[in-house]
C-alpha atoms as a PDB file:
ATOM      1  CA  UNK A   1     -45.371  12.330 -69.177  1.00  0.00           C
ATOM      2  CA  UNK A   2     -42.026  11.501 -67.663  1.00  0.00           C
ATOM      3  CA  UNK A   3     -39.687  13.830 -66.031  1.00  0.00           C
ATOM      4  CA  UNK A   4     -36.924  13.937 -63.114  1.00  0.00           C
ATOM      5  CA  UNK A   5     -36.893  15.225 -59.858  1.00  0.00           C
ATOM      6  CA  UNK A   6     -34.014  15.218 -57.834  1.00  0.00           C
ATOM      7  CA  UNK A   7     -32.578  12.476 -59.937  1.00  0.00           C
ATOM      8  CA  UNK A   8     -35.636  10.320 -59.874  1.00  0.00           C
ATOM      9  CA  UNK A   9     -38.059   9.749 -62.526  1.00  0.00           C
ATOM     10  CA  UNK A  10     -41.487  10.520 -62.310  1.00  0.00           C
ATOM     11  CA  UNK A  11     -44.930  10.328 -64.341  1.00  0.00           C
ATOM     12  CA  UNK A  12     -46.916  12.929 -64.525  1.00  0.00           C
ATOM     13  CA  UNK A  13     -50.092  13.404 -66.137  1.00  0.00           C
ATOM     14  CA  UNK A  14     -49.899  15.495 -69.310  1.00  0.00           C
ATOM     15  CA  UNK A  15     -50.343  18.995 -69.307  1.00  0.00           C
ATOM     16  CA  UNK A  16     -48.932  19.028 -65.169  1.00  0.00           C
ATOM     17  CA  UNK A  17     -47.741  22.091 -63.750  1.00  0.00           C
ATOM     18  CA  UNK A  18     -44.762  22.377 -61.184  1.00  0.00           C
ATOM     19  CA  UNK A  19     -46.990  22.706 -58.559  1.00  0.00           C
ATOM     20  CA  UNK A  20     -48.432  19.406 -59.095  1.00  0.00           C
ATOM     21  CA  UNK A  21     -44.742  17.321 -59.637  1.00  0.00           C
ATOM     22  CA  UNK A  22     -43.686  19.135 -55.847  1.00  0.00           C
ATOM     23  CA  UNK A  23     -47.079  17.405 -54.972  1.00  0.00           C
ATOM     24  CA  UNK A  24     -46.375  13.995 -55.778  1.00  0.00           C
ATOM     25  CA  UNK A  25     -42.373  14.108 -54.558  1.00  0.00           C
ATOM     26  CA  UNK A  26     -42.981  13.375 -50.527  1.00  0.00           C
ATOM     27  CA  UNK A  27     -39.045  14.549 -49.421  1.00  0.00           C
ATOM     28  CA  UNK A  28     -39.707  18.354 -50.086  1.00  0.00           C
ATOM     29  CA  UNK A  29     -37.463  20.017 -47.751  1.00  0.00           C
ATOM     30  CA  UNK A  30     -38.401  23.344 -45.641  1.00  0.00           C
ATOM     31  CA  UNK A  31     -37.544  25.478 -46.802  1.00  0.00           C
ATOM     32  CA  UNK A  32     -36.709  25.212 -50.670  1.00  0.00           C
ATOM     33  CA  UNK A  33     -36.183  26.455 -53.830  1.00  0.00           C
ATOM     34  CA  UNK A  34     -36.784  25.015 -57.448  1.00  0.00           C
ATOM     35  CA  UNK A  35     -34.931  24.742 -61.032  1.00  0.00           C
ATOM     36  CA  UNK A  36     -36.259  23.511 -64.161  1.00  0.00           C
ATOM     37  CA  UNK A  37     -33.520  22.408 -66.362  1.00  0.00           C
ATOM     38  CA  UNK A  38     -30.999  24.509 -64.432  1.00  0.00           C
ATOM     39  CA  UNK A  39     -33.057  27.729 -64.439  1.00  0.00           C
ATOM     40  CA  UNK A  40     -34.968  29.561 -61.391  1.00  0.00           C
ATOM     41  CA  UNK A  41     -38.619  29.461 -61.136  1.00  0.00           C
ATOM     42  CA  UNK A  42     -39.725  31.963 -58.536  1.00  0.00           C
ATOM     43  CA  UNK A  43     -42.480  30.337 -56.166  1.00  0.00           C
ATOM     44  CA  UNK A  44     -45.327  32.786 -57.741  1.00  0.00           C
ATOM     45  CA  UNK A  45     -44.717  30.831 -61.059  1.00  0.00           C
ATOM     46  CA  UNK A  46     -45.262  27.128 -59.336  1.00  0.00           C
ATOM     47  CA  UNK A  47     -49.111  26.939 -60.054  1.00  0.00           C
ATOM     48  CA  UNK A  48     -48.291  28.514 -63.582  1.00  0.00           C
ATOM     49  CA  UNK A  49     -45.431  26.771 -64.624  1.00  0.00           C
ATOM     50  CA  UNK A  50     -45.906  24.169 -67.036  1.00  0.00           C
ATOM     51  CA  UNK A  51     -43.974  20.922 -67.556  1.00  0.00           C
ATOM     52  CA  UNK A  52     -42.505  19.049 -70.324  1.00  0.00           C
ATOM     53  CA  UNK A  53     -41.400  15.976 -70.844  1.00  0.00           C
ATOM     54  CA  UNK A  54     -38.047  14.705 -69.130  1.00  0.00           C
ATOM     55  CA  UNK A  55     -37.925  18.279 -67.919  1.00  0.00           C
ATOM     56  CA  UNK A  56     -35.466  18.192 -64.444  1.00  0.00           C
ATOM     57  CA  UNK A  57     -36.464  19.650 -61.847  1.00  0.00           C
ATOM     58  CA  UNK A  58     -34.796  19.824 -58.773  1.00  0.00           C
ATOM     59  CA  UNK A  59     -35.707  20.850 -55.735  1.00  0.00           C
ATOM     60  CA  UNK A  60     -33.164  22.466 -53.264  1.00  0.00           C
ATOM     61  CA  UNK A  61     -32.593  23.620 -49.926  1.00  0.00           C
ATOM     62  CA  UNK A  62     -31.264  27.156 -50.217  1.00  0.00           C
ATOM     63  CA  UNK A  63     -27.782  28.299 -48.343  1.00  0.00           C
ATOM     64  CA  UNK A  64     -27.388  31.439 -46.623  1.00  0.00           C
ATOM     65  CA  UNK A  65     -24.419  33.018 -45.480  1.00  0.00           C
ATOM     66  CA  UNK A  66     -20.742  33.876 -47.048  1.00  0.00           C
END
């Protein structure tokens, strides 16, 4: 299956889980957050979280401060 992350596409085997596309993307910053398709996933949902195809995820470095 095909889907995006961080703007660049991806296969996947079918049935992959988010924990398994932040596998195969090498430029994972420290520390991060994710969205599928614009939407939080919390990190206790990575292993669980299933994809679909052209899902986009994107994988962020969080900002702190005001």
């Amino acid at each position: 299956m095909d889907i995006q992350i961080n703007n660049q596409s991806f296969s996947l085997p079918k049935n992959a889980r988010l924990i398994d596309a932040l596998a195969s993307y090498s430029e994972v910053p420290l520390p991060y957050a994710v969205a599928i398709n614009g939407e939080f996933v919390p990190r206790s949902q990575y292993s669980v979280r299933a994809l679909m195809p052209d899902d986009q995820v994107d994988i962020l470095r969080p900002v702190v401060g005001g």
